[in-house]
PDB file of N, CA and C in Angstrom:
ATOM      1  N   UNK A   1      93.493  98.673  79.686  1.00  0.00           N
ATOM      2  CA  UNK A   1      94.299  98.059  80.725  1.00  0.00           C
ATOM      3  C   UNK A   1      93.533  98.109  82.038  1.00  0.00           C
ATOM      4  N   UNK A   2      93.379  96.908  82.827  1.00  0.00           N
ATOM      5  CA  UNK A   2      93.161  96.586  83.874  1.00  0.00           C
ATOM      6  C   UNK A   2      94.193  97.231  85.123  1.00  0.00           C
ATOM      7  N   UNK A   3      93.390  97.707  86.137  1.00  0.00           N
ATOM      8  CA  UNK A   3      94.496  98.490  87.000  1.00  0.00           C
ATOM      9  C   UNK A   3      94.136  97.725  88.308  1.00  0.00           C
ATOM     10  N   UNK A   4      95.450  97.080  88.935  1.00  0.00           N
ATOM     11  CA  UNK A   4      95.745  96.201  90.032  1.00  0.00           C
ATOM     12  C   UNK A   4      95.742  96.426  91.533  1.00  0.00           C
ATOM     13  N   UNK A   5      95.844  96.297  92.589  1.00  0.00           N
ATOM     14  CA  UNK A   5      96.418  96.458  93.713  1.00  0.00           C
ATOM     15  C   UNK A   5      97.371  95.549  94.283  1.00  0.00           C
ATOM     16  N   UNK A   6      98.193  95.830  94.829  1.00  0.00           N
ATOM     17  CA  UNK A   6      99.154  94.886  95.639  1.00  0.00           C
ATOM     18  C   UNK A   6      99.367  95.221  96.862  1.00  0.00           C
ATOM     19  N   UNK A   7      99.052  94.414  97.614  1.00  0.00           N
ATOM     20  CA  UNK A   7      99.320  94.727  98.664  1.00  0.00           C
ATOM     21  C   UNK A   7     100.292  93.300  99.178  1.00  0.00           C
ATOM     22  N   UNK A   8     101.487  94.366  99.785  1.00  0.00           N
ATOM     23  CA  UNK A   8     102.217  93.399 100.613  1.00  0.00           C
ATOM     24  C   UNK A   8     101.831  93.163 102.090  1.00  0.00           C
ATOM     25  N   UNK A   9     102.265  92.055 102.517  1.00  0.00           N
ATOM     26  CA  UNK A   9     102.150  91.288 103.540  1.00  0.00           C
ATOM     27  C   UNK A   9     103.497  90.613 104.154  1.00  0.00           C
ATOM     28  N   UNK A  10     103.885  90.808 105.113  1.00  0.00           N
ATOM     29  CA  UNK A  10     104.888  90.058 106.056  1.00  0.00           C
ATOM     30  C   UNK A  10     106.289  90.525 105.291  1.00  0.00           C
ATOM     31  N   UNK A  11     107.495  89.649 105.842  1.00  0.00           N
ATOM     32  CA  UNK A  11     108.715  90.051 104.768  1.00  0.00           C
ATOM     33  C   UNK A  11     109.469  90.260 106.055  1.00  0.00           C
ATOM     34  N   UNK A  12     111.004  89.941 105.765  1.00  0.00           N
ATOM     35  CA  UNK A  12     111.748  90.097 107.109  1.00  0.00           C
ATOM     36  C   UNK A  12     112.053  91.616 107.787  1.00  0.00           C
ATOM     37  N   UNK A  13     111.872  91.497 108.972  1.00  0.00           N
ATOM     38  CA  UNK A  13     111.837  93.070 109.328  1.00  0.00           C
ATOM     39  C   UNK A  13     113.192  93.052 110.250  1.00  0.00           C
ATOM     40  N   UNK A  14     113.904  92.028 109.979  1.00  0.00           N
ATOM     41  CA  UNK A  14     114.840  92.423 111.299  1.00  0.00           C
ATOM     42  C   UNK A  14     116.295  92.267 110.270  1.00  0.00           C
ATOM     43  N   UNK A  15     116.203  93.404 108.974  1.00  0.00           N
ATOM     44  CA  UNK A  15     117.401  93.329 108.815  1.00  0.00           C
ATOM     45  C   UNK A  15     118.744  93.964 108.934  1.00  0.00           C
ATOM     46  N   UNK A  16     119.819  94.021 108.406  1.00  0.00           N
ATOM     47  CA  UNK A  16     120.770  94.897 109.081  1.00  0.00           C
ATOM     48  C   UNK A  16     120.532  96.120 108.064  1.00  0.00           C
ATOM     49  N   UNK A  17     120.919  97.052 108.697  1.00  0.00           N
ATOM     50  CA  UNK A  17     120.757  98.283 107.178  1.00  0.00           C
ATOM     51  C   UNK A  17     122.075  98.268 105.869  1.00  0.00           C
ATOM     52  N   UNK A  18     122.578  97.805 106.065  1.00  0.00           N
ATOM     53  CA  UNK A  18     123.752  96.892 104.466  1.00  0.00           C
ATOM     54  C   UNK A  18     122.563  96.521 104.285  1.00  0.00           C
ATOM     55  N   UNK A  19     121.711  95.331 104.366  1.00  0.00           N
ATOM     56  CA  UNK A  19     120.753  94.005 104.184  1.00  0.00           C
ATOM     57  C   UNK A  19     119.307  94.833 104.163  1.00  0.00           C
ATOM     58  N   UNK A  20     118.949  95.944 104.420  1.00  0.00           N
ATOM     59  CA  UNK A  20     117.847  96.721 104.356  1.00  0.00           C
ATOM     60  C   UNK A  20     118.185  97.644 102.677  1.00  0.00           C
ATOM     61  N   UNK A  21     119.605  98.063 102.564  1.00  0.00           N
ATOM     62  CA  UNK A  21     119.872  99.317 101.547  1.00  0.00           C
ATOM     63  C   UNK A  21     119.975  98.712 100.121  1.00  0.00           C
ATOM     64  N   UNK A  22     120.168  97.062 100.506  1.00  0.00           N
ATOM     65  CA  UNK A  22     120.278  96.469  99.259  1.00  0.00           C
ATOM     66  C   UNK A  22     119.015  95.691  99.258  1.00  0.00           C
ATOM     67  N   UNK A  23     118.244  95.493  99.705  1.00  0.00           N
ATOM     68  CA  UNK A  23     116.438  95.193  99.490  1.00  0.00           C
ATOM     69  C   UNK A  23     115.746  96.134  99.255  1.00  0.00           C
ATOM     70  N   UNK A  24     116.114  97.304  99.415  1.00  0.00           N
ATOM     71  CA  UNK A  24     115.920  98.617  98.642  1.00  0.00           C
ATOM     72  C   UNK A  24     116.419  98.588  97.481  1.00  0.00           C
ATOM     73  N   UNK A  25     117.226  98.671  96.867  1.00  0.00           N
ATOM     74  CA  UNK A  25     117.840  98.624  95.636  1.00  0.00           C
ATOM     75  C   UNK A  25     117.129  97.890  94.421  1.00  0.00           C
ATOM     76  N   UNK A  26     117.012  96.483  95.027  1.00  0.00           N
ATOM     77  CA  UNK A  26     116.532  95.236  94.427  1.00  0.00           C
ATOM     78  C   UNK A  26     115.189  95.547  94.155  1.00  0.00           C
ATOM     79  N   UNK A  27     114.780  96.558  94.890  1.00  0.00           N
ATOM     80  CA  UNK A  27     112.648  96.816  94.983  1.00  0.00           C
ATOM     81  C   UNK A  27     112.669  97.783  93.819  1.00  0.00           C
ATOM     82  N   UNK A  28     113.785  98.870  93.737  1.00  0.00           N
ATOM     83  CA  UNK A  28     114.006 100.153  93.081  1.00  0.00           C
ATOM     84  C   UNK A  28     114.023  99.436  91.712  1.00  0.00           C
ATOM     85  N   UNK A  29     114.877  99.039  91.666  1.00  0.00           N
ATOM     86  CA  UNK A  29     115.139  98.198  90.070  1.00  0.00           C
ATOM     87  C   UNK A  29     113.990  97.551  89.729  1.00  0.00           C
ATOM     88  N   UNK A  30     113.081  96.733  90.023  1.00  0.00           N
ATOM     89  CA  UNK A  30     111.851  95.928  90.233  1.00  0.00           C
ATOM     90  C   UNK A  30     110.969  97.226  89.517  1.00  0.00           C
ATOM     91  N   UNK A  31     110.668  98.019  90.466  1.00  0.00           N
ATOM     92  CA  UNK A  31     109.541  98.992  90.228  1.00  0.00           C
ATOM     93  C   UNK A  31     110.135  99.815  88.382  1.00  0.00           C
ATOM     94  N   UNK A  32     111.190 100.268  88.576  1.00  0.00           N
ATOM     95  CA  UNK A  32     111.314 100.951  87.309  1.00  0.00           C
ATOM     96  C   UNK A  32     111.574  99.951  86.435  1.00  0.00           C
ATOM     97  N   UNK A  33     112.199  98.596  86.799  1.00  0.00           N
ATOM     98  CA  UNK A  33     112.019  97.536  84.909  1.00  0.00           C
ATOM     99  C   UNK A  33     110.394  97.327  85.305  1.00  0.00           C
ATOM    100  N   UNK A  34     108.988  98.156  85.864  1.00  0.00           N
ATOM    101  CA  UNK A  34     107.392  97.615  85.637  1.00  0.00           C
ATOM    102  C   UNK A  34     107.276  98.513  84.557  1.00  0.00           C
ATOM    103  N   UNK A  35     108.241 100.328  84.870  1.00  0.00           N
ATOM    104  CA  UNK A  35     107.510 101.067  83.686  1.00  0.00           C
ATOM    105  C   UNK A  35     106.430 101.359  83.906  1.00  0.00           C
ATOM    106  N   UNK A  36     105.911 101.881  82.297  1.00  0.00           N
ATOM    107  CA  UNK A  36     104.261 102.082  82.390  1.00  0.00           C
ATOM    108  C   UNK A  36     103.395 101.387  83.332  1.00  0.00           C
ATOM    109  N   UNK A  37     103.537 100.258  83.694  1.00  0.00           N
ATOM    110  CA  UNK A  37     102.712  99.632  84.152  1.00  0.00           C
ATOM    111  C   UNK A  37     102.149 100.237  85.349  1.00  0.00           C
ATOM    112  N   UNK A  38     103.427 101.179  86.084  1.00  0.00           N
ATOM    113  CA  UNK A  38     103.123 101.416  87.637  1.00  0.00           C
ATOM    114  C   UNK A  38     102.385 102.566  87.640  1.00  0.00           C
ATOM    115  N   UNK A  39     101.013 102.106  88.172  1.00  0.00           N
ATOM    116  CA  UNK A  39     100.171 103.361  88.075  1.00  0.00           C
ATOM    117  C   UNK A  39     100.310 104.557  89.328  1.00  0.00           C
ATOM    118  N   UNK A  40     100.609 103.980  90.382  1.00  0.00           N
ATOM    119  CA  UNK A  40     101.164 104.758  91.520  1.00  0.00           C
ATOM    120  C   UNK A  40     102.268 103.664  92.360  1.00  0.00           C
ATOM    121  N   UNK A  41     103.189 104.234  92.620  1.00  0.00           N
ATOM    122  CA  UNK A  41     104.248 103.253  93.404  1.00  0.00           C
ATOM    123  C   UNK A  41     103.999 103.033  95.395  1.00  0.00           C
ATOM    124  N   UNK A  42     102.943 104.066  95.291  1.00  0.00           N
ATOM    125  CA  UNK A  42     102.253 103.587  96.559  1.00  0.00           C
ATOM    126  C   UNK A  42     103.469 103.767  97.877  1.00  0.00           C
ATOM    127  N   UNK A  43     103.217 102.840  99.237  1.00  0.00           N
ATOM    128  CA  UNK A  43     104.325 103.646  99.806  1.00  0.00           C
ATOM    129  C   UNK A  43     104.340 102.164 101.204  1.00  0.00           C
ATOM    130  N   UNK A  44     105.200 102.094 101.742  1.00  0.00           N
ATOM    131  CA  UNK A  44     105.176 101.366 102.972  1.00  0.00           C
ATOM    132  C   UNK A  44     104.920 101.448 104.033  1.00  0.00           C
ATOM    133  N   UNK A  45     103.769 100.487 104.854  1.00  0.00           N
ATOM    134  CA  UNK A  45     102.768 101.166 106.094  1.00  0.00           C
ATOM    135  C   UNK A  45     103.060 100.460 107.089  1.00  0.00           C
ATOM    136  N   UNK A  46     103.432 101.737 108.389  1.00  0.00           N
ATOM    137  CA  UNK A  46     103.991 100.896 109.784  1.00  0.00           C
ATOM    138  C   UNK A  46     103.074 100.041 110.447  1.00  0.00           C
ATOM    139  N   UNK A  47     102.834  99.769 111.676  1.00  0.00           N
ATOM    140  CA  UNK A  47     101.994  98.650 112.086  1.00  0.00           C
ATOM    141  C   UNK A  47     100.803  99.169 112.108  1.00  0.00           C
ATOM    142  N   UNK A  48     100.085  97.950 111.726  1.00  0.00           N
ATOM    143  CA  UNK A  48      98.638  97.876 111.317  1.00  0.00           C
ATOM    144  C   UNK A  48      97.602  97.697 112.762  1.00  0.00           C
ATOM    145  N   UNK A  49      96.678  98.027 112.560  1.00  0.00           N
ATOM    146  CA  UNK A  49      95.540  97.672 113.155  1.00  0.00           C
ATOM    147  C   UNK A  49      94.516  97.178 112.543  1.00  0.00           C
ATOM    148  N   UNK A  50      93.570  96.106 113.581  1.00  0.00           N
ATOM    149  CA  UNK A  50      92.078  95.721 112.397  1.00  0.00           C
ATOM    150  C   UNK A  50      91.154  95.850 113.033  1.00  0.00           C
ATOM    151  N   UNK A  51      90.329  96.877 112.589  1.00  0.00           N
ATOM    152  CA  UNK A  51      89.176  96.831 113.375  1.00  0.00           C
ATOM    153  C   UNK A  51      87.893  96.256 112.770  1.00  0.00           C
ATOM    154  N   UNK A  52      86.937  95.775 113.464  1.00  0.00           N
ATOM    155  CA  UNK A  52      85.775  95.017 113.096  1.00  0.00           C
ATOM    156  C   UNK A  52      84.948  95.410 114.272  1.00  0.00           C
ATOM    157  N   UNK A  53      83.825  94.948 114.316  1.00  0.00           N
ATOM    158  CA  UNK A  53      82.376  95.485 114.604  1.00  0.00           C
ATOM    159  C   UNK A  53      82.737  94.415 116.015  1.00  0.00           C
ATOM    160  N   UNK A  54      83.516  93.651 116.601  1.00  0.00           N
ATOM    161  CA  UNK A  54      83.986  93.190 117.785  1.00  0.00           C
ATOM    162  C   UNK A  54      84.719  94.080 118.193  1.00  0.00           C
ATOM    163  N   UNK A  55      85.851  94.300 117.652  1.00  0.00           N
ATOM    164  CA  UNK A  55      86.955  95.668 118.676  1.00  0.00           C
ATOM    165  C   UNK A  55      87.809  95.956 117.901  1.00  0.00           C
ATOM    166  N   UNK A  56      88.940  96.521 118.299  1.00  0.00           N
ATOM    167  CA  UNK A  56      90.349  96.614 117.702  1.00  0.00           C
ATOM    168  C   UNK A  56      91.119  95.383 117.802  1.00  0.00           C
ATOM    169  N   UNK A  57      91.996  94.933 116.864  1.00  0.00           N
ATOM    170  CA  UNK A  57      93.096  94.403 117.411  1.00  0.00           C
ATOM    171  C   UNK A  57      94.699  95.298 116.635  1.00  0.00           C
ATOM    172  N   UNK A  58      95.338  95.285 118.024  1.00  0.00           N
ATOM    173  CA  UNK A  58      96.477  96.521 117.460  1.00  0.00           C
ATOM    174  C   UNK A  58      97.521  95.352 116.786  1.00  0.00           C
ATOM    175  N   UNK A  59      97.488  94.262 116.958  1.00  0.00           N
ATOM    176  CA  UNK A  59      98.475  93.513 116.215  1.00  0.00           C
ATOM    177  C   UNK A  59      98.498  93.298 114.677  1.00  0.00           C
ATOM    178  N   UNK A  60      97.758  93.990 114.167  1.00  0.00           N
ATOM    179  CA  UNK A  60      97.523  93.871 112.762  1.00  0.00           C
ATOM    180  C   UNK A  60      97.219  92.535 112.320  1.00  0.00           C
ATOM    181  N   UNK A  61      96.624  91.908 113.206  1.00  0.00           N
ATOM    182  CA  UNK A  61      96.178  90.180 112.737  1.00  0.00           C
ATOM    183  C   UNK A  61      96.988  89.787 112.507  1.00  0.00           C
ATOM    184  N   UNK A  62      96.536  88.317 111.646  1.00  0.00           N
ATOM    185  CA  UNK A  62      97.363  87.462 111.163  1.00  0.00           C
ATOM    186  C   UNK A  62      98.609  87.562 110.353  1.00  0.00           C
ATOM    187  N   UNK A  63      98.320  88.391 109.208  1.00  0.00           N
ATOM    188  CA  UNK A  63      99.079  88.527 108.180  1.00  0.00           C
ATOM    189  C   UNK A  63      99.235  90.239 107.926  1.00  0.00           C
ATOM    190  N   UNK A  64      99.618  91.102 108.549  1.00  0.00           N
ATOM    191  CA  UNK A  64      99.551  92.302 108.461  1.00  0.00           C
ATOM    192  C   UNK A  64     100.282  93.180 107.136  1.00  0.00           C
ATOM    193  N   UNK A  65      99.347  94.361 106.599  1.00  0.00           N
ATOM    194  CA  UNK A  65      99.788  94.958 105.725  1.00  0.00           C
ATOM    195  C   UNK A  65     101.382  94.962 106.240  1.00  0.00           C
ATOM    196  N   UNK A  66     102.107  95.611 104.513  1.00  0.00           N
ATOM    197  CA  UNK A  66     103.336  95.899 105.351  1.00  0.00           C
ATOM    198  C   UNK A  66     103.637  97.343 103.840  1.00  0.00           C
ATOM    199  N   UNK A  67     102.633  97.330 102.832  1.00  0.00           N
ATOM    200  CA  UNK A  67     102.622  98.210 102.046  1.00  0.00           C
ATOM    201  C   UNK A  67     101.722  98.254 100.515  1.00  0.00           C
ATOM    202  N   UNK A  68     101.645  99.056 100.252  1.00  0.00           N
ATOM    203  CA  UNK A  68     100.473  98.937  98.470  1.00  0.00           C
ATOM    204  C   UNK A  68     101.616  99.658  97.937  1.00  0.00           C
ATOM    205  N   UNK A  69     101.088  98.915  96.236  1.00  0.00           N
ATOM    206  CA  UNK A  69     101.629  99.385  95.208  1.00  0.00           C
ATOM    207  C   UNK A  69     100.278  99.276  94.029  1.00  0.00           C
ATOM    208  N   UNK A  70     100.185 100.190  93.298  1.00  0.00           N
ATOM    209  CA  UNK A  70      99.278  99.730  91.893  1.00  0.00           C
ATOM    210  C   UNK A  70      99.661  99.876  90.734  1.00  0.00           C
ATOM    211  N   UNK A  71      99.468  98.188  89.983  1.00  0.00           N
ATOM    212  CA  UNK A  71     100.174  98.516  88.746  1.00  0.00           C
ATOM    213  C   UNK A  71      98.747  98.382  87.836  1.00  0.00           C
ATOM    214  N   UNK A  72      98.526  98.420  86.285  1.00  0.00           N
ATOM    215  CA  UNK A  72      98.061  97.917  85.519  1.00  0.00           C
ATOM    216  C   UNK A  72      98.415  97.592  84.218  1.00  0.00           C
ATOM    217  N   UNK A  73      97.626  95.991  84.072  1.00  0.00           N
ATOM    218  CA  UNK A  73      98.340  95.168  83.220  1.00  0.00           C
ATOM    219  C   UNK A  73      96.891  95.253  82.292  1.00  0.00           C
ATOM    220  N   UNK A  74      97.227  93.505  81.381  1.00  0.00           N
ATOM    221  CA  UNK A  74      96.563  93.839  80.083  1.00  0.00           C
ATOM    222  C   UNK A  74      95.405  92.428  80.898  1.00  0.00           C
ATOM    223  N   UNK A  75      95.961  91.596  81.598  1.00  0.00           N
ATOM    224  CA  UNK A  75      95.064  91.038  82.361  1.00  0.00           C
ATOM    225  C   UNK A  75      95.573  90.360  83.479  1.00  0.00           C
ATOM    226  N   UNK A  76      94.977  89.707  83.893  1.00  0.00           N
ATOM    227  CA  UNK A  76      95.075  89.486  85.488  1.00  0.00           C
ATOM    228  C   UNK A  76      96.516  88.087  85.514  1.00  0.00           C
ATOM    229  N   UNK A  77      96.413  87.146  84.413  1.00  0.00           N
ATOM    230  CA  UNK A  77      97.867  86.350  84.316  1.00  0.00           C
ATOM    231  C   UNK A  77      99.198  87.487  84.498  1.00  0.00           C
ATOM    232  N   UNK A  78      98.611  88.354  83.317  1.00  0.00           N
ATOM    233  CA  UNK A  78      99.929  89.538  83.149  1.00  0.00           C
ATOM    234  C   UNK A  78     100.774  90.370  84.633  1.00  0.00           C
ATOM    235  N   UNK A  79      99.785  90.759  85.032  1.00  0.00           N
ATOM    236  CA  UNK A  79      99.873  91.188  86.593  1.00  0.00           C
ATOM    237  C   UNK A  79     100.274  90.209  87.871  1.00  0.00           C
ATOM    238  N   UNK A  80      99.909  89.166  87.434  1.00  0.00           N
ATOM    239  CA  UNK A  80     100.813  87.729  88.032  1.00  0.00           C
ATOM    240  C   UNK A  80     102.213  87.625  87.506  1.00  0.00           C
ATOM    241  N   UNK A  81     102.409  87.888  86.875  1.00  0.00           N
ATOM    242  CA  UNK A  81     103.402  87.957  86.150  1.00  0.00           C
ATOM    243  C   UNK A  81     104.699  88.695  86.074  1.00  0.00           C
ATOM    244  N   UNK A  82     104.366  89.380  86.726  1.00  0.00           N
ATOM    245  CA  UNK A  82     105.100  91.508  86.929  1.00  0.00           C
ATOM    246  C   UNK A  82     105.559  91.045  88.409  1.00  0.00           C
ATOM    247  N   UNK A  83     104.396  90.900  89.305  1.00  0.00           N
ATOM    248  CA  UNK A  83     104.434  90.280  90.543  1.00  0.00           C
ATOM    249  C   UNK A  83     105.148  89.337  91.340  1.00  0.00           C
ATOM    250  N   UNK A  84     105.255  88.205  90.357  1.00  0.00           N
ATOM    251  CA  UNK A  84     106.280  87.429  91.026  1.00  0.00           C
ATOM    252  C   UNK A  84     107.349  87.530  90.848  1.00  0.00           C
ATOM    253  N   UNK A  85     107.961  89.007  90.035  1.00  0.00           N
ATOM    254  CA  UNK A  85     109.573  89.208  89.873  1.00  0.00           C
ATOM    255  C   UNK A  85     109.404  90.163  91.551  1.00  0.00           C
ATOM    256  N   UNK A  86     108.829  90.383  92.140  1.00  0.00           N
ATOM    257  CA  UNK A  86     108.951  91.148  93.349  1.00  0.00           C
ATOM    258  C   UNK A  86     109.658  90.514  94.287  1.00  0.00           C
ATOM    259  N   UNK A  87     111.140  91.499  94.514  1.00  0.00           N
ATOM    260  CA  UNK A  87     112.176  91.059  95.682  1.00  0.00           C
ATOM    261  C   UNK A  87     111.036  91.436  96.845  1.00  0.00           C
ATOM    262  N   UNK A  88     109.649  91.325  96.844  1.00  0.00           N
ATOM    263  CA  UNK A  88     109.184  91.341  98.610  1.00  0.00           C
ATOM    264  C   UNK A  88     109.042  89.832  98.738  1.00  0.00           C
ATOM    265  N   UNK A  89     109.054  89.014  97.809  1.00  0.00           N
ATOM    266  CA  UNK A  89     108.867  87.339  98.056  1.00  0.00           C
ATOM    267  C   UNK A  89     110.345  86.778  98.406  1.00  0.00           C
ATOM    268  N   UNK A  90     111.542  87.669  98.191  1.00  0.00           N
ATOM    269  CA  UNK A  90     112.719  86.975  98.552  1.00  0.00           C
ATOM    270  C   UNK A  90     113.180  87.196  99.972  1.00  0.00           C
ATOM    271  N   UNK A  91     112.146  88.081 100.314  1.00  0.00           N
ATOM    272  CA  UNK A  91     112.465  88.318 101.593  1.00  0.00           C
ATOM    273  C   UNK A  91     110.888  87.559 102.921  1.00  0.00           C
ATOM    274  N   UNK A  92     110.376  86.192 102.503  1.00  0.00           N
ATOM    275  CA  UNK A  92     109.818  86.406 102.913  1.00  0.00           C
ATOM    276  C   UNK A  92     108.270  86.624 103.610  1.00  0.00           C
ATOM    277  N   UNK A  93     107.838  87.820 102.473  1.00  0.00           N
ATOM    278  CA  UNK A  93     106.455  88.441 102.312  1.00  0.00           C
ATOM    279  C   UNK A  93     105.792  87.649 101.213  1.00  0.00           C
ATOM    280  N   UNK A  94     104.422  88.053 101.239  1.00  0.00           N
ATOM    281  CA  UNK A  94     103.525  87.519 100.556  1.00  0.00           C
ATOM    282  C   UNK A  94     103.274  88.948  99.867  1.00  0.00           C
ATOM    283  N   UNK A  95     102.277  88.551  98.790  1.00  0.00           N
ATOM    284  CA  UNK A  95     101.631  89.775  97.625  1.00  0.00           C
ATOM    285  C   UNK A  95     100.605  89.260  97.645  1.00  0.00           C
ATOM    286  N   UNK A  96      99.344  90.187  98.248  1.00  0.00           N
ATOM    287  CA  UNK A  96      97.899  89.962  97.388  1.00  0.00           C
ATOM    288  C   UNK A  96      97.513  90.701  96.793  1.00  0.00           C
ATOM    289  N   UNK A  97      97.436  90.399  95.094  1.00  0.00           N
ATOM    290  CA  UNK A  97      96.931  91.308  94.412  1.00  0.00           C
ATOM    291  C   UNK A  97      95.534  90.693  93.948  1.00  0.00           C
ATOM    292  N   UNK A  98      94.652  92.352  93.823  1.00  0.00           N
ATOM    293  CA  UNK A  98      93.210  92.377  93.197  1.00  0.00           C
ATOM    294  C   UNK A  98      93.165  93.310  92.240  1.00  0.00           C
ATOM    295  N   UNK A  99      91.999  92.890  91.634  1.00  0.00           N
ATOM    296  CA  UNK A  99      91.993  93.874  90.086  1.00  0.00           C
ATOM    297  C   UNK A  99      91.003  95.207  91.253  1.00  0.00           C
ATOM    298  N   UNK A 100      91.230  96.211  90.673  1.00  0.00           N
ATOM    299  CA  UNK A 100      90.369  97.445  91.399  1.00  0.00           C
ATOM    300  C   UNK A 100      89.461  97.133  90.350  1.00  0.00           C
ATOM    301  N   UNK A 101      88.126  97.655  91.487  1.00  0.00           N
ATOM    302  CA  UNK A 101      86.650  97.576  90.120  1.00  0.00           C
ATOM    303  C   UNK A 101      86.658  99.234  89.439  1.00  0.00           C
ATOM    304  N   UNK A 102      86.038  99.082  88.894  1.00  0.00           N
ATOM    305  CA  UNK A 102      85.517 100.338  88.074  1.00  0.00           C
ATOM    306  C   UNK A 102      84.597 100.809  88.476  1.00  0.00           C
ATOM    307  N   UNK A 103      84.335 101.781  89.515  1.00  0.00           N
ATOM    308  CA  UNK A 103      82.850 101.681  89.487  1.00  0.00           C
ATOM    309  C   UNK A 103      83.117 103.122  90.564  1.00  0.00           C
ATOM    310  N   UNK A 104      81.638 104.345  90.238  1.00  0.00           N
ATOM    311  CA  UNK A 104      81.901 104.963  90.996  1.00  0.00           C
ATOM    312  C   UNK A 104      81.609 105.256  92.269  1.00  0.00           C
ATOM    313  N   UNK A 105      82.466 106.166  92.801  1.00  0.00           N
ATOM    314  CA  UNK A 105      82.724 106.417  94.629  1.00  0.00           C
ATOM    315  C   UNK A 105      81.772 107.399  94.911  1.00  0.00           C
TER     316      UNK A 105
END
C-alpha cells in the first residue's frame, strides 16, 4: 500500500458552533468509515505563513493550509476515491493529495 498526504486548503471559517459541531461530526464519521486506511489522522493548522528566499508572507498566500491527514491506499485512483467522500469539500475547501515517496531522511 501506497501511503498519501492530504492536505486541506480553504473551507468556511465563519461558522456558527451548531454549524462548526456538526462539520465535526460529518469529518468524525468520514475518518472512521477510512479505517485501516488512516495512517495518521493528522490534526488542523491555524494561520499559515510562507516563507521563500524573498521574505515572509504572514497571509498564508493564496490558498492556505488549513490541515493534513495521511491515508494509504492500494493506488493513487483509490485515494481519490476515499477523498472525495471528504465533508472538507462541502464546506468549501479544497484537498491536495500526494503520494509520500519512499525514500530515506
Amino acid at each position: 500500500m501506497q501511503k498519501f498526504i492530504l492536505a486541506y486548503h480553504g473551507g468556511n471559517t465563519s461558522m456558527t458552533p451548531e454549524e462548526g459541531q456538526q462539520h465535526m461530526q460529518k469529518w468524525m464519521a468520514w475518518m472512521d468509515g477510512l479505517g485501516d486506511a488512516v495512517v495518521d489522522r493528522g490534526l488542523p493548522v491555524g494561520q499559515s505563513i510562507t516563507v521563500s528566499a524573498d521574505g515572509v508572507m504572514e497571509d498564508g498566500g493564496a490558498n492556505p493550509l488549513s490541515g493534513i491527514t495521511i491515508i494509504q491506499a492500494e493506488s493513487q485512483d483509490a485515494a481519490i476515491a476515499m477523498t472525495k467522500k471528504s465533508p472538507h469539500l462541502d464546506i468549501g475547501g479544497t484537498i491536495e493529495l500526494a503520494p509520500a515517496m519512499d525514500m530515506p531522511m
